[in-house]
C-alpha atoms as a PDB file:
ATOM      1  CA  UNK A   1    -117.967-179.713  28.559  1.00  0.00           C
ATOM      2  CA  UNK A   2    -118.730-176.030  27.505  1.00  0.00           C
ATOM      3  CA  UNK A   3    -116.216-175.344  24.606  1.00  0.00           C
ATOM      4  CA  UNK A   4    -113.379-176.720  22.778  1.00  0.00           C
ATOM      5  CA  UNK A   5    -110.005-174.381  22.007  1.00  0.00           C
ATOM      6  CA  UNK A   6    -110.313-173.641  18.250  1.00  0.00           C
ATOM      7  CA  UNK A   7    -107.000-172.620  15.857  1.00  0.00           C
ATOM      8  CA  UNK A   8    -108.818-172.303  12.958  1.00  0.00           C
ATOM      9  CA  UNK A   9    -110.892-169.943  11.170  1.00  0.00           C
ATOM     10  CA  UNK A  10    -114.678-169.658  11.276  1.00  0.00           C
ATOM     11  CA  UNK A  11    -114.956-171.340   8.190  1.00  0.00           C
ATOM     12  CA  UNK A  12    -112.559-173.946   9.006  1.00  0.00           C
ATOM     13  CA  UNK A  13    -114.927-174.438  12.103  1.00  0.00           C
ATOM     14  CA  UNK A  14    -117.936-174.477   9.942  1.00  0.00           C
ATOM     15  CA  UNK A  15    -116.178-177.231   7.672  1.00  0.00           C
ATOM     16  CA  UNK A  16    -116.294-179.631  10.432  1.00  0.00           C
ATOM     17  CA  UNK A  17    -118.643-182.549  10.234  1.00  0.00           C
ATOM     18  CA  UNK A  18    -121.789-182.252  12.289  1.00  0.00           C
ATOM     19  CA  UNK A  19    -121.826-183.409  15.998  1.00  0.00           C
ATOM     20  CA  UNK A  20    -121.578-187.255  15.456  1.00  0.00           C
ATOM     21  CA  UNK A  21    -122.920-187.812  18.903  1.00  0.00           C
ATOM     22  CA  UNK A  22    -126.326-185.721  18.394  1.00  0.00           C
ATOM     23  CA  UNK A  23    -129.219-187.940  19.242  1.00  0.00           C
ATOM     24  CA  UNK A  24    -132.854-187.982  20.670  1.00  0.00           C
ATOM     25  CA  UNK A  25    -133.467-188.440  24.529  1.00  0.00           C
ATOM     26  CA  UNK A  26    -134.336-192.150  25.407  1.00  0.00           C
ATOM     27  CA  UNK A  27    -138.027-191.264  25.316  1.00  0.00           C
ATOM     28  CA  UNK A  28    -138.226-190.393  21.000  1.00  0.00           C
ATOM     29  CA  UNK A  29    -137.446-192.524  18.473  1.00  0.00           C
ATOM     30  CA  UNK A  30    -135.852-191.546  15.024  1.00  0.00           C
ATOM     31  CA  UNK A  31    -136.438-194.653  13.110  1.00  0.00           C
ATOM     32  CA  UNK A  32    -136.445-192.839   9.506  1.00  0.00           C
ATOM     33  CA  UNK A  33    -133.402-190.762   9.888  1.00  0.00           C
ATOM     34  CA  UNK A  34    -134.776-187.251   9.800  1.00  0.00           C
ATOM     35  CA  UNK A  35    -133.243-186.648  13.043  1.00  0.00           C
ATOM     36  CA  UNK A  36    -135.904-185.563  14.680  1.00  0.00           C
ATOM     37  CA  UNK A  37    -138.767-187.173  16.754  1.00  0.00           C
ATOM     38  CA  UNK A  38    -140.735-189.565  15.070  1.00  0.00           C
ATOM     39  CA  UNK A  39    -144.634-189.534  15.887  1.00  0.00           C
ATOM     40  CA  UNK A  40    -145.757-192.692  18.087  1.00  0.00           C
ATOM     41  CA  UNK A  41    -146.638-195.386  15.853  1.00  0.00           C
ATOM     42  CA  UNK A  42    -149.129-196.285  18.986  1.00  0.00           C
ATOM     43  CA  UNK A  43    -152.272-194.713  18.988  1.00  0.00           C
ATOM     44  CA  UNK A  44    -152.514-194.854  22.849  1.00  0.00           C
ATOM     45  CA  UNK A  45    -149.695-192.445  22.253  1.00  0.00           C
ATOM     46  CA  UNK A  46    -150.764-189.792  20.434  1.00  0.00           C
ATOM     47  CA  UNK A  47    -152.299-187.008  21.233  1.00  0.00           C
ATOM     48  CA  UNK A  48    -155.266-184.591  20.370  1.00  0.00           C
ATOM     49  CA  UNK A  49    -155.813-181.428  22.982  1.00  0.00           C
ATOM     50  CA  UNK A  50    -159.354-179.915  22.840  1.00  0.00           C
ATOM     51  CA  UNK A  51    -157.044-176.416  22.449  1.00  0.00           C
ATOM     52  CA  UNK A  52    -153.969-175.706  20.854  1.00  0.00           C
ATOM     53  CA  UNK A  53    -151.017-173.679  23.017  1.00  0.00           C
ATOM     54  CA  UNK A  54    -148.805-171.824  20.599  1.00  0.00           C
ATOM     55  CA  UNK A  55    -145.194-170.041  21.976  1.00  0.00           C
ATOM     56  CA  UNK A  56    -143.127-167.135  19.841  1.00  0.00           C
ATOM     57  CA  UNK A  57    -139.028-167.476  21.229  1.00  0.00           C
ATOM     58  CA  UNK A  58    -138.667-165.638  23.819  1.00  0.00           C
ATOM     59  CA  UNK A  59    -136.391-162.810  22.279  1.00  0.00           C
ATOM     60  CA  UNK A  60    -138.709-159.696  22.617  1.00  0.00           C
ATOM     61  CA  UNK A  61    -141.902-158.191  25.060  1.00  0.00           C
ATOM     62  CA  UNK A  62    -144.478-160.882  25.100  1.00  0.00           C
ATOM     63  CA  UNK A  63    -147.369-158.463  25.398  1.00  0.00           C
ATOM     64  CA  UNK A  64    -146.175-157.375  21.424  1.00  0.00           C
ATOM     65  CA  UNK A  65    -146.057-161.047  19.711  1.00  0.00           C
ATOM     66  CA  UNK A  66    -149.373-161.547  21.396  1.00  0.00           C
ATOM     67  CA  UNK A  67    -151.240-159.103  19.398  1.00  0.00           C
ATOM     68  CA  UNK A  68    -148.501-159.922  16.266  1.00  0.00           C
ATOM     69  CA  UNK A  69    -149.306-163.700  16.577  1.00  0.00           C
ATOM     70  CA  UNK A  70    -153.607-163.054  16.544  1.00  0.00           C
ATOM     71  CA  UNK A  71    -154.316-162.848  13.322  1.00  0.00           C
ATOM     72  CA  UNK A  72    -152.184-165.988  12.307  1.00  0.00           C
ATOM     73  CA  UNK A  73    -153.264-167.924  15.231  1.00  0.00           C
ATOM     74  CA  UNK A  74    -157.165-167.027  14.477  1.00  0.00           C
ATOM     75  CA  UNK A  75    -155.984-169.022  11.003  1.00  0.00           C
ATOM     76  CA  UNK A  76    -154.839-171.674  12.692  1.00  0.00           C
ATOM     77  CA  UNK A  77    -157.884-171.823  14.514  1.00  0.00           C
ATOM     78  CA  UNK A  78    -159.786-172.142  11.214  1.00  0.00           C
ATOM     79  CA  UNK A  79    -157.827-174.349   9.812  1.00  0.00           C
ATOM     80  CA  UNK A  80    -157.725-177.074  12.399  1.00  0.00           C
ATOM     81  CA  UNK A  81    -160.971-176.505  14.119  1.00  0.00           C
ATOM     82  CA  UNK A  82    -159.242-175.879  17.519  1.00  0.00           C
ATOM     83  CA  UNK A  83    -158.941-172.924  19.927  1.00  0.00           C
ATOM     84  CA  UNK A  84    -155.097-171.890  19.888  1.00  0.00           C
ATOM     85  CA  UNK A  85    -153.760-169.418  22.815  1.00  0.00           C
ATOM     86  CA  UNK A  86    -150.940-167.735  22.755  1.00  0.00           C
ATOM     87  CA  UNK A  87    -148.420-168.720  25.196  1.00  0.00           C
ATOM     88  CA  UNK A  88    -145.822-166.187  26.515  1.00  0.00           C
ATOM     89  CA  UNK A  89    -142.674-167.856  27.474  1.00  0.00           C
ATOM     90  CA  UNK A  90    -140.355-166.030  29.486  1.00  0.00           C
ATOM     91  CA  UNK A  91    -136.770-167.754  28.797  1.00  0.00           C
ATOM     92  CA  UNK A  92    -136.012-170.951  26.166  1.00  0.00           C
ATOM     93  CA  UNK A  93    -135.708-173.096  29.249  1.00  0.00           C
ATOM     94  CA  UNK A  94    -138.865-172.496  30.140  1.00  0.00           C
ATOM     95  CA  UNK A  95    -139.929-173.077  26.631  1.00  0.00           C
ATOM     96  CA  UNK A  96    -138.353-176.542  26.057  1.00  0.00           C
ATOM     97  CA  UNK A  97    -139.746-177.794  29.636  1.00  0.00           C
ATOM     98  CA  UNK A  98    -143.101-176.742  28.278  1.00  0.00           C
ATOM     99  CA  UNK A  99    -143.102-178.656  25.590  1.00  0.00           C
ATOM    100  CA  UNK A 100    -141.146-181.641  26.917  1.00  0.00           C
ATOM    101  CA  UNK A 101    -144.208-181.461  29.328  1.00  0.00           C
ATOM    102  CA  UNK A 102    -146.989-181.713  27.168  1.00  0.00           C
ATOM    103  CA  UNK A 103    -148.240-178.181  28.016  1.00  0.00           C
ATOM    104  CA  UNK A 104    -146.856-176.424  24.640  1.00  0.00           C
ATOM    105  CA  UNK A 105    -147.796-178.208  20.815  1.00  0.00           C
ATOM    106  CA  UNK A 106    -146.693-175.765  18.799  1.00  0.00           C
ATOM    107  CA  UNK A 107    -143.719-173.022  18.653  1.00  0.00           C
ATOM    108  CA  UNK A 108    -140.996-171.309  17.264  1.00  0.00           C
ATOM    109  CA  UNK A 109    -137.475-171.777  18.862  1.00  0.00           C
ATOM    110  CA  UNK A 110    -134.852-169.752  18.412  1.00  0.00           C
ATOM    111  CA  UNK A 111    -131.731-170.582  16.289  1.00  0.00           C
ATOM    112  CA  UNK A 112    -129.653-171.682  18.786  1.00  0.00           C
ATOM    113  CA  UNK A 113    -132.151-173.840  21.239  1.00  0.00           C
ATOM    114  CA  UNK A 114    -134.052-175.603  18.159  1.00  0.00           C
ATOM    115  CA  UNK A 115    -131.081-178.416  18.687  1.00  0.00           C
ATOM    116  CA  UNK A 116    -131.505-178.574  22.044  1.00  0.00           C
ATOM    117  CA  UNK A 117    -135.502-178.688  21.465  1.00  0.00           C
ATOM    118  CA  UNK A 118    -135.578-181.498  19.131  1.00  0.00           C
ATOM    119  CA  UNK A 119    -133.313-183.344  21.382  1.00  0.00           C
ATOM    120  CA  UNK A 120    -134.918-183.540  24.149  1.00  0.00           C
ATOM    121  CA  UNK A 121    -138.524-182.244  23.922  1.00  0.00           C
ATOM    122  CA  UNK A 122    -139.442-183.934  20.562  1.00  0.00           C
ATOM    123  CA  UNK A 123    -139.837-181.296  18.818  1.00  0.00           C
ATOM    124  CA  UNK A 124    -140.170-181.307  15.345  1.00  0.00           C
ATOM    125  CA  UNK A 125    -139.807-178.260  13.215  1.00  0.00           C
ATOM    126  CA  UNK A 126    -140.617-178.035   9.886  1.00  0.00           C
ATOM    127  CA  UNK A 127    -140.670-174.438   8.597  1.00  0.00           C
ATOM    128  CA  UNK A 128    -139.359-171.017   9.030  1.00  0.00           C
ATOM    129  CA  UNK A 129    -139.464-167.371   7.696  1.00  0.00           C
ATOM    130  CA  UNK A 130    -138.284-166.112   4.556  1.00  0.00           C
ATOM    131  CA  UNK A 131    -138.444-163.188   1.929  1.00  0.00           C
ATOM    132  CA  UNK A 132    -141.094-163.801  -1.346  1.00  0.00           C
ATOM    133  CA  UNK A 133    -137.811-164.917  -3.321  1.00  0.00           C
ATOM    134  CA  UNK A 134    -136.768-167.786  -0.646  1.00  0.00           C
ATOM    135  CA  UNK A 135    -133.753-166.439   1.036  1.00  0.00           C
ATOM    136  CA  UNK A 136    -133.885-166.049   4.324  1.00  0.00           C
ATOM    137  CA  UNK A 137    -131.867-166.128   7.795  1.00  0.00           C
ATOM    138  CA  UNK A 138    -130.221-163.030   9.863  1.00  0.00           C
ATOM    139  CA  UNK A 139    -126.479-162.560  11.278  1.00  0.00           C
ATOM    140  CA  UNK A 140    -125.156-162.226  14.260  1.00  0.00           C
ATOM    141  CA  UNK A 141    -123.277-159.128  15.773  1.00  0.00           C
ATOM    142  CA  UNK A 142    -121.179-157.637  18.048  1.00  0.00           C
ATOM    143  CA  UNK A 143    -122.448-154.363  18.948  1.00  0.00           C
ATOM    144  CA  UNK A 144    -121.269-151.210  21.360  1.00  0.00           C
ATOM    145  CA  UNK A 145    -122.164-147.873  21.868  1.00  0.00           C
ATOM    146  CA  UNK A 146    -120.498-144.478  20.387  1.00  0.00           C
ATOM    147  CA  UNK A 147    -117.631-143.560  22.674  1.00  0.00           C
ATOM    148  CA  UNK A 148    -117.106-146.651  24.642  1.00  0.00           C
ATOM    149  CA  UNK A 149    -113.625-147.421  23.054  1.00  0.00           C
ATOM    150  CA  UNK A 150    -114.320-150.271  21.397  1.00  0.00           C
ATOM    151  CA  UNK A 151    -113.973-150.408  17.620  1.00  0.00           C
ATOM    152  CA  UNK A 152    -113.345-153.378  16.857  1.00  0.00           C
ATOM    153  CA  UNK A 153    -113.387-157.279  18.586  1.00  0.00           C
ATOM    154  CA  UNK A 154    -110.065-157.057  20.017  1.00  0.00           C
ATOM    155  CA  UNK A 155    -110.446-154.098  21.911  1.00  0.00           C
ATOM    156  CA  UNK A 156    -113.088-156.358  24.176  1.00  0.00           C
ATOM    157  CA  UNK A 157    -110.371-157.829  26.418  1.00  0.00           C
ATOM    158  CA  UNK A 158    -110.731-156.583  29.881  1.00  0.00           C
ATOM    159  CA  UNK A 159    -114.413-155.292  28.943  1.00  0.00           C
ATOM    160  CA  UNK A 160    -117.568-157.348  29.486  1.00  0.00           C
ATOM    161  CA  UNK A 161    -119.755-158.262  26.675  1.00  0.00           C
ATOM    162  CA  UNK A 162    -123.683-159.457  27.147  1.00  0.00           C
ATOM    163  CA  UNK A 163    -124.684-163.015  25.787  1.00  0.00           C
ATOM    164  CA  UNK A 164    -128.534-163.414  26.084  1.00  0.00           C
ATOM    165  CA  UNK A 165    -128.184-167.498  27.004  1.00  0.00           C
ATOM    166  CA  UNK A 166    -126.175-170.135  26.798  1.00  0.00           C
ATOM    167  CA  UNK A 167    -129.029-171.743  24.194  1.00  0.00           C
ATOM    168  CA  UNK A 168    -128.470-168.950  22.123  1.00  0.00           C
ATOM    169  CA  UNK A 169    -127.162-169.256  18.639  1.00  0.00           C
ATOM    170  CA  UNK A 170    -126.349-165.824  18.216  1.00  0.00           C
ATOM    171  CA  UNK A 171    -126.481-164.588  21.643  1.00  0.00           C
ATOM    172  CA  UNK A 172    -123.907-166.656  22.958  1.00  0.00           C
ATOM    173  CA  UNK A 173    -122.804-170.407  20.682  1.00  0.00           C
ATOM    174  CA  UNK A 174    -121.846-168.307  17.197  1.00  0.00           C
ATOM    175  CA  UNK A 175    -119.870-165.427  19.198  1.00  0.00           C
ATOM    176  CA  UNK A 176    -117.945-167.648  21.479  1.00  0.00           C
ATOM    177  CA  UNK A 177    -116.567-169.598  18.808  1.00  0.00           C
ATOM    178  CA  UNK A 178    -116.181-166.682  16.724  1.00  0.00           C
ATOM    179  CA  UNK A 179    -114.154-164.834  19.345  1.00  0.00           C
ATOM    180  CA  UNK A 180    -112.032-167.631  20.196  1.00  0.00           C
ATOM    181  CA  UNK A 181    -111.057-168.859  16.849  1.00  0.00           C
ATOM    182  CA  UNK A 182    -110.799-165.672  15.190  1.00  0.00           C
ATOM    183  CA  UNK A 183    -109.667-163.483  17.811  1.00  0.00           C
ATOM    184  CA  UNK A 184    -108.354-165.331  20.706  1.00  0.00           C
ATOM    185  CA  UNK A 185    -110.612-164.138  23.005  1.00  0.00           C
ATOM    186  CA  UNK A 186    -112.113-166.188  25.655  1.00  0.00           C
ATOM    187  CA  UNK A 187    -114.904-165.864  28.092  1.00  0.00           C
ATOM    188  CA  UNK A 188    -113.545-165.396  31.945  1.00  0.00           C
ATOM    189  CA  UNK A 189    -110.108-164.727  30.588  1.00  0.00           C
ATOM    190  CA  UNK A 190    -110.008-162.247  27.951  1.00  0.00           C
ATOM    191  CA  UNK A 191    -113.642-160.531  28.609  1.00  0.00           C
ATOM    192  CA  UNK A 192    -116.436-160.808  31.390  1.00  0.00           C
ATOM    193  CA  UNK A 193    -119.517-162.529  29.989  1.00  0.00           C
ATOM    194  CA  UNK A 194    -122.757-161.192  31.061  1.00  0.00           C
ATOM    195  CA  UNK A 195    -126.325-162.827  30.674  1.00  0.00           C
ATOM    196  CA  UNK A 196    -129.145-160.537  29.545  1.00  0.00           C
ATOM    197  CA  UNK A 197    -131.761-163.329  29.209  1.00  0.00           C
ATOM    198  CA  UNK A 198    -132.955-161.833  25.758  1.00  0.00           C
ATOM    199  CA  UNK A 199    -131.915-159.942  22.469  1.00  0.00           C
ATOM    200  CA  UNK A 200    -133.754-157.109  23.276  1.00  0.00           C
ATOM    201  CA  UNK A 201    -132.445-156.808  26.895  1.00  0.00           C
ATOM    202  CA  UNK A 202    -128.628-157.107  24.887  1.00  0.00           C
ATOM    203  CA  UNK A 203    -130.022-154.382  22.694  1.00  0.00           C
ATOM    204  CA  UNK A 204    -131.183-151.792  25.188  1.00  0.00           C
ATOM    205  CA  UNK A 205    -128.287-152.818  27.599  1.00  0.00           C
ATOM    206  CA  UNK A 206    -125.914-151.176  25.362  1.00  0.00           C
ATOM    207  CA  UNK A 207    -128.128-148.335  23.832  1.00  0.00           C
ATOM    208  CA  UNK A 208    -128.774-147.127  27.596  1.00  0.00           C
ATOM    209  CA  UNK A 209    -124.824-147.697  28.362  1.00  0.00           C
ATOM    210  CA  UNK A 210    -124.825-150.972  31.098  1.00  0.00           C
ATOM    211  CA  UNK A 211    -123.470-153.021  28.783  1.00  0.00           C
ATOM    212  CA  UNK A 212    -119.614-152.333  27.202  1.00  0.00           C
ATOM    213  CA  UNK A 213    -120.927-154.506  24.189  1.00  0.00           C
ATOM    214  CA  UNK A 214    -122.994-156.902  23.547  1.00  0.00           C
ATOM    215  CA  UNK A 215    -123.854-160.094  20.777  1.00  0.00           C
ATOM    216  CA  UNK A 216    -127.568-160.329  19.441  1.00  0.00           C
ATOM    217  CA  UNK A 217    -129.456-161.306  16.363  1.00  0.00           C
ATOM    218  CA  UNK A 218    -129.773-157.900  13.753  1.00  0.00           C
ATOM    219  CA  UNK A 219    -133.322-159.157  12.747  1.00  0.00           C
ATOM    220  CA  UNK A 220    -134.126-157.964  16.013  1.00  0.00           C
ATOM    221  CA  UNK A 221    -132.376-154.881  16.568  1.00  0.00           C
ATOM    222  CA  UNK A 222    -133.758-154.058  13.020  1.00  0.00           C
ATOM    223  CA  UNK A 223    -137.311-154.586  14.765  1.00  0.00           C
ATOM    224  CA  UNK A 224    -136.553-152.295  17.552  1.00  0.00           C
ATOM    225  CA  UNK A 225    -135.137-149.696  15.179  1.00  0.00           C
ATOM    226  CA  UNK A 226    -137.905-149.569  13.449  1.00  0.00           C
ATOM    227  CA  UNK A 227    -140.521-149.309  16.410  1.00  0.00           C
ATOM    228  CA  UNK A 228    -137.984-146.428  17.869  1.00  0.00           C
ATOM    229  CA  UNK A 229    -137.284-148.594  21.444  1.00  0.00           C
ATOM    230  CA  UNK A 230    -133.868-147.553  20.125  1.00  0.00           C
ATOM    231  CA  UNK A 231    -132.067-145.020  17.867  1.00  0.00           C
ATOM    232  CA  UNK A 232    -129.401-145.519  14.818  1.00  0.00           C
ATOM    233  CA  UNK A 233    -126.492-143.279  16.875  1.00  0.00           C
ATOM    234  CA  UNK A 234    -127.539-145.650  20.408  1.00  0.00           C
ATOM    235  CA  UNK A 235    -125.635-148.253  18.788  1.00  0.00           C
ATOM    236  CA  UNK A 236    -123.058-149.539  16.271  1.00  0.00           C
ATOM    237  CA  UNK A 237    -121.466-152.902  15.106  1.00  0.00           C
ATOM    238  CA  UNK A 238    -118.260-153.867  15.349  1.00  0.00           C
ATOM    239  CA  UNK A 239    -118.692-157.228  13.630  1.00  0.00           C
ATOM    240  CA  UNK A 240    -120.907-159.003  11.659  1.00  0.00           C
ATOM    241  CA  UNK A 241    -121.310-162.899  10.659  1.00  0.00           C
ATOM    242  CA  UNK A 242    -122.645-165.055   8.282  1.00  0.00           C
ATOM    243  CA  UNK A 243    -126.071-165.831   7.627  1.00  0.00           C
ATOM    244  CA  UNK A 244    -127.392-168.223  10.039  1.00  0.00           C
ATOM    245  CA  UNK A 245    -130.980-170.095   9.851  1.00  0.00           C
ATOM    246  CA  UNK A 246    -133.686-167.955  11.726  1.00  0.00           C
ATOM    247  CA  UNK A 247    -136.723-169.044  14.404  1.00  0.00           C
ATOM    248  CA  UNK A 248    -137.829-173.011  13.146  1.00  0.00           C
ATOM    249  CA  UNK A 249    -141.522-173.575  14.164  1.00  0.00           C
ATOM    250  CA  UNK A 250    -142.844-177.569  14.142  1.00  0.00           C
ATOM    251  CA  UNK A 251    -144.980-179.240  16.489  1.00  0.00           C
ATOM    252  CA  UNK A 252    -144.737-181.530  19.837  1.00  0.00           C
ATOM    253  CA  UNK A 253    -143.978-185.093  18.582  1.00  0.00           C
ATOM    254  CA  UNK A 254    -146.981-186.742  19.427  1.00  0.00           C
ATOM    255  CA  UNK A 255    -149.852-184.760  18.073  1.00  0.00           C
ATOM    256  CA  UNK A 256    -152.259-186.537  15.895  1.00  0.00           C
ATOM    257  CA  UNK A 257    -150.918-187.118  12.718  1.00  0.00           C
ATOM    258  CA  UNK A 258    -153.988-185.749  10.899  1.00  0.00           C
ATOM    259  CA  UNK A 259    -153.271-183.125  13.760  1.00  0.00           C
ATOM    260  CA  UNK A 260    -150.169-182.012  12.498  1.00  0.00           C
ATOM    261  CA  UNK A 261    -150.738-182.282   9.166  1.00  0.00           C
ATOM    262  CA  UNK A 262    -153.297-179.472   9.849  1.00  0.00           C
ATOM    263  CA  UNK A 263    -151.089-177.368  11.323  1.00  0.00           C
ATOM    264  CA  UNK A 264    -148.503-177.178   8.623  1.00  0.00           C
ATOM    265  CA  UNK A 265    -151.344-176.423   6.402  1.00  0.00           C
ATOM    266  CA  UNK A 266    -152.007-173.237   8.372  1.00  0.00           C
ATOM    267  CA  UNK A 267    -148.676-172.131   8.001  1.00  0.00           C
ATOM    268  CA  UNK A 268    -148.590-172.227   4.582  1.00  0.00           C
ATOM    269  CA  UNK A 269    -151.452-170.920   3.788  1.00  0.00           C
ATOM    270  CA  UNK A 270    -151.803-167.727   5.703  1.00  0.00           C
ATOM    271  CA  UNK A 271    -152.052-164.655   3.693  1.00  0.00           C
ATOM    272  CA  UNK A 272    -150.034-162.121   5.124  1.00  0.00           C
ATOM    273  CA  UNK A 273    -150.734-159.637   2.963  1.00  0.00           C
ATOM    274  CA  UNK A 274    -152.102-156.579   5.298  1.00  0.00           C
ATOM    275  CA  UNK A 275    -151.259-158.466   8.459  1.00  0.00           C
ATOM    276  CA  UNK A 276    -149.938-157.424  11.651  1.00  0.00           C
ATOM    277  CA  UNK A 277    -147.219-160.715  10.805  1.00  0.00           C
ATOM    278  CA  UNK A 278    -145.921-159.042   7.912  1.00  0.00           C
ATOM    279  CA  UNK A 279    -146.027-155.439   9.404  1.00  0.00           C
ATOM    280  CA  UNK A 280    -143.574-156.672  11.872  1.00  0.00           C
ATOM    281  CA  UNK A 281    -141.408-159.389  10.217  1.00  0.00           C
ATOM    282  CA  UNK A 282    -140.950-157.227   6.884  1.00  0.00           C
ATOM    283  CA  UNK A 283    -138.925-155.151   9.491  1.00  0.00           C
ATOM    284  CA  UNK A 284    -136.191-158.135   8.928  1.00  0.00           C
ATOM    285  CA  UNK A 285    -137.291-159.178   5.445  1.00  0.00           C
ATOM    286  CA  UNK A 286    -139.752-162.190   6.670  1.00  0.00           C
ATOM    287  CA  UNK A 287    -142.818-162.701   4.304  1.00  0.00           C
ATOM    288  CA  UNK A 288    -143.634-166.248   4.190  1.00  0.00           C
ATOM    289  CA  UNK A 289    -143.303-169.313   5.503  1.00  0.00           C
ATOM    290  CA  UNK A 290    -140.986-171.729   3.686  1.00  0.00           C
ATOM    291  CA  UNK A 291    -140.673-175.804   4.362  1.00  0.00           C
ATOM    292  CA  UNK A 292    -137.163-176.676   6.101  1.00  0.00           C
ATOM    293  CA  UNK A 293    -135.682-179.893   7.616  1.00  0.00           C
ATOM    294  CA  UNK A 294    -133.569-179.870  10.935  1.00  0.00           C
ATOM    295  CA  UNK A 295    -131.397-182.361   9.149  1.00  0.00           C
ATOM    296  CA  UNK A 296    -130.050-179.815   6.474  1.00  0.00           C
ATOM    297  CA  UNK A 297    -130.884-176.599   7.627  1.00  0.00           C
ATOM    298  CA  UNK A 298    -129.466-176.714  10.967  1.00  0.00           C
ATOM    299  CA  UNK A 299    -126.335-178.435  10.416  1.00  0.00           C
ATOM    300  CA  UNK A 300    -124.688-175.523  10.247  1.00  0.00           C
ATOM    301  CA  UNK A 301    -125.980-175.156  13.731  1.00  0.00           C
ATOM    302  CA  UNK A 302    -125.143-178.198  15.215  1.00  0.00           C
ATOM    303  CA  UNK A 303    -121.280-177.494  13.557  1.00  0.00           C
ATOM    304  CA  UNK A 304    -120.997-174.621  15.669  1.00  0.00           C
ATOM    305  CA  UNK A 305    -122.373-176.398  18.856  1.00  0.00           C
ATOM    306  CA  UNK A 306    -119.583-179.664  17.938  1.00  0.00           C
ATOM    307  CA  UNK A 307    -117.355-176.584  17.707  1.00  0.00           C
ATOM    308  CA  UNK A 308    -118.145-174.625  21.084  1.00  0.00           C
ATOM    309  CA  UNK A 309    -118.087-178.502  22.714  1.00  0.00           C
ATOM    310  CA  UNK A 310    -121.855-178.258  23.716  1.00  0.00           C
ATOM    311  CA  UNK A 311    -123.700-181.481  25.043  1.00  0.00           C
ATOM    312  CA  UNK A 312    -127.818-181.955  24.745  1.00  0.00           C
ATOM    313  CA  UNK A 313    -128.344-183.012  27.866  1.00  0.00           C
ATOM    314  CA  UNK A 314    -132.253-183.881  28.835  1.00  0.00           C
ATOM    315  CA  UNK A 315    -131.605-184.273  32.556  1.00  0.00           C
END
C-alpha cells in the first residue's frame, strides 16, 4: 500500500490521528509505552562492543561529516571510554540494515526513516538539533531552476520532479501528500517521479539542469549555499512547508544500559563552541543538542506516513 487519495488540506491531513497500526518488529518489546524499543531486561542480551560505530544520515558527501563528526566523536570517546569510528552510510537502507544487524550503535536518521528505524531496527532516539533558544526543525521544498517554466506546483504536471527515497520525509512522504491533497497531483499520472538517492544529489540535479524540479530538506541546501557547491540564482522555490522535526540520533536497543546512559551524556555535554559541528550546523541554525521523544515529536511524522498509506515492514 503506497498512498491513500487525500481531499483535504495539509492540515486536515496533519489533524489525523497517528498510524494506529505502528508497532515494533516481533523481535523488540515496548512494554512501557514509549514506542520505541525497550532495552533487554536479560543481561545475556545486552550488549557492550569494545568500539563504538557512529553513522550521520546519509543526505550529503560522507568524506565532509567525517571530518564534521571528529571532534564530537573524540567526546564521545572521552566520555564513554570507547573508540567510536565514523561510519559512512551510503543510502538509509543501508543504514537501518546496519543497525538492525548489530554493526551500527549509534546514529542519526533522517526525518522521514527514524519511523521506519525504530520499527524495525530498535532504534531508539532520544535527541536532536536545535538553536540556543530551543526551536528547531527545517521545511521542506519544492525547488526548480530559473527559466524552466515552472512557477509554481501546478505547473509540474507532465514534468518530472526528483524525490531522494521513498524513506524520505521531505524528499519524498511530506511532498507526495502535499501534492496530492493540495494540488491534485499524483506521482505516474500527473508528474514523473525520479529518485536521486540524496538531498544533495536533488540539489545539484536541478542547479546543473537534469532535474525539472525537485523536493529536498532547505537545511541542506542552506549548507550547500553556504559552502558555494551551489549558487542563490542555480535555484529557486516554488513552495515551502511547515516545520518538520530534523535528524533524531539514539542508540541500538540493546547497548548496556550504563552504556547508553553514557552516550546521551556525550551529547549533551559537548561544547560546540569553536567546533567544526557548529561551523557547519549554524549554516541551518543547529547549536545544541536538545532531549526529544519519538512518541511526541514524531507524530507529526507518523501522521503524514498514515496519510501517504505507508506500512513498516521489517521483512
Amino acid at each position: 500500500m503506497r498512498r491513500v487519495f487525500l481531499t483535504l488540506a495539509m492540515t486536515a491531513v496533519l489533524s489525523i490521528p497517528a498510524a494506529a497500526d505502528f508497532q515494533l518488529d516481533s523481535r523488540y518489546q515496548d512494554n512501557d509505552g514509549d514506542m520505541i524499543a525497550d532495552i533487554p531486561a536479560d543481561p545475556a542480551k545486552q550488549v557492550d562492543p569494545s568500539t563504538l560505530i557512529f553513522a550521520y544520515t546519509p543526505v550529503e558527501d560522507p568524506a565532509v561529516y567525517a571530518e564534521v563528526w571528529k571532534g564530537f566523536l573524540d567526546h564521545m570517546t572521552e566520555v564513554t571510554g570507547k573508540p567510536v569510528l565514523f561510519f559512512p552510510v551510503q543510502s538509509n537502507a543501508a543504514q537501518i540494515e546496519a543497525m538492525r544487524a548489530g554493526r551500527l550503535h549509534v546514529a542519526g536518521f533522517n526525518t522521514g526513516s527514524n519511523p521506519l528505524a525504530v520499527a524495525c531496527a530498535g532504534f531508539r532516539p532520544f535527541t536532536m538539533m536545535a538553536s540556543d533558544d530551543g526551536s528547531y526543525g527545517y521545511e521542506m521544498e519544492i525547488i526548480t531552476y530559473p527559466g524552466s517554466g515552472i512557477e509554481k506546483p501546478e505547473d509540474l504536471k507532465g514534468r518530472a520532479l526528483a524525490f531522494t527515497a521513498e524513506t524520505s520525509n521531505s524528499g519524498y512522504k511530506a511532498p507526495s501528500a502535499l501534492l496530492e491533497s493540495e494540488f491534485g497531483l499524483t506521482r505516474d499520472n500527473d508528474f514523473t517521479a525520479r529518485f536521486s538517492g540524496g538531498h544533495d544529489n536533488s540539489i545539484l540535479g536541478v542547479a546543473n539542469r537534469d532535474y525539472d524540479a525537485a523536493a529536498i530538506a532547505n537545511s541542506v541546501k542552506a549548507r550547500m549555499l553556504d559552502r558555494g557547491v551551489i549558487k542563490e540564482d542555480q535555484v529557486k522555490t516554488i513552495y515551502t512547508s511547515q516545520t518538520f522535526p530534523t535528524t533524531g540520533f539514539g542508540v541500538a536497543h540493546n547497548l548496556m544500559p550504563e552504556l547508553q546512559d553514557k552516550i546521551r551524556e556525550a551529547f549533551f555535554t559537548f561544547d560546540w563552541e569553536g567546533s567544526k559541528l557548529l561551523e557547519e550546523f549554524s549554516k541551518s541554525d543547529d547549536t545544541s543538542f536538545i532531549p526529544i521523544t519519538f512518541k511526541d515529536d514524531w507524530a507529526v511524522i507518523r501522521k503524514i506516513d498514515a496519510a501517504n498509506g505507508v506500512v513498516y515492514s521489517c521483512n
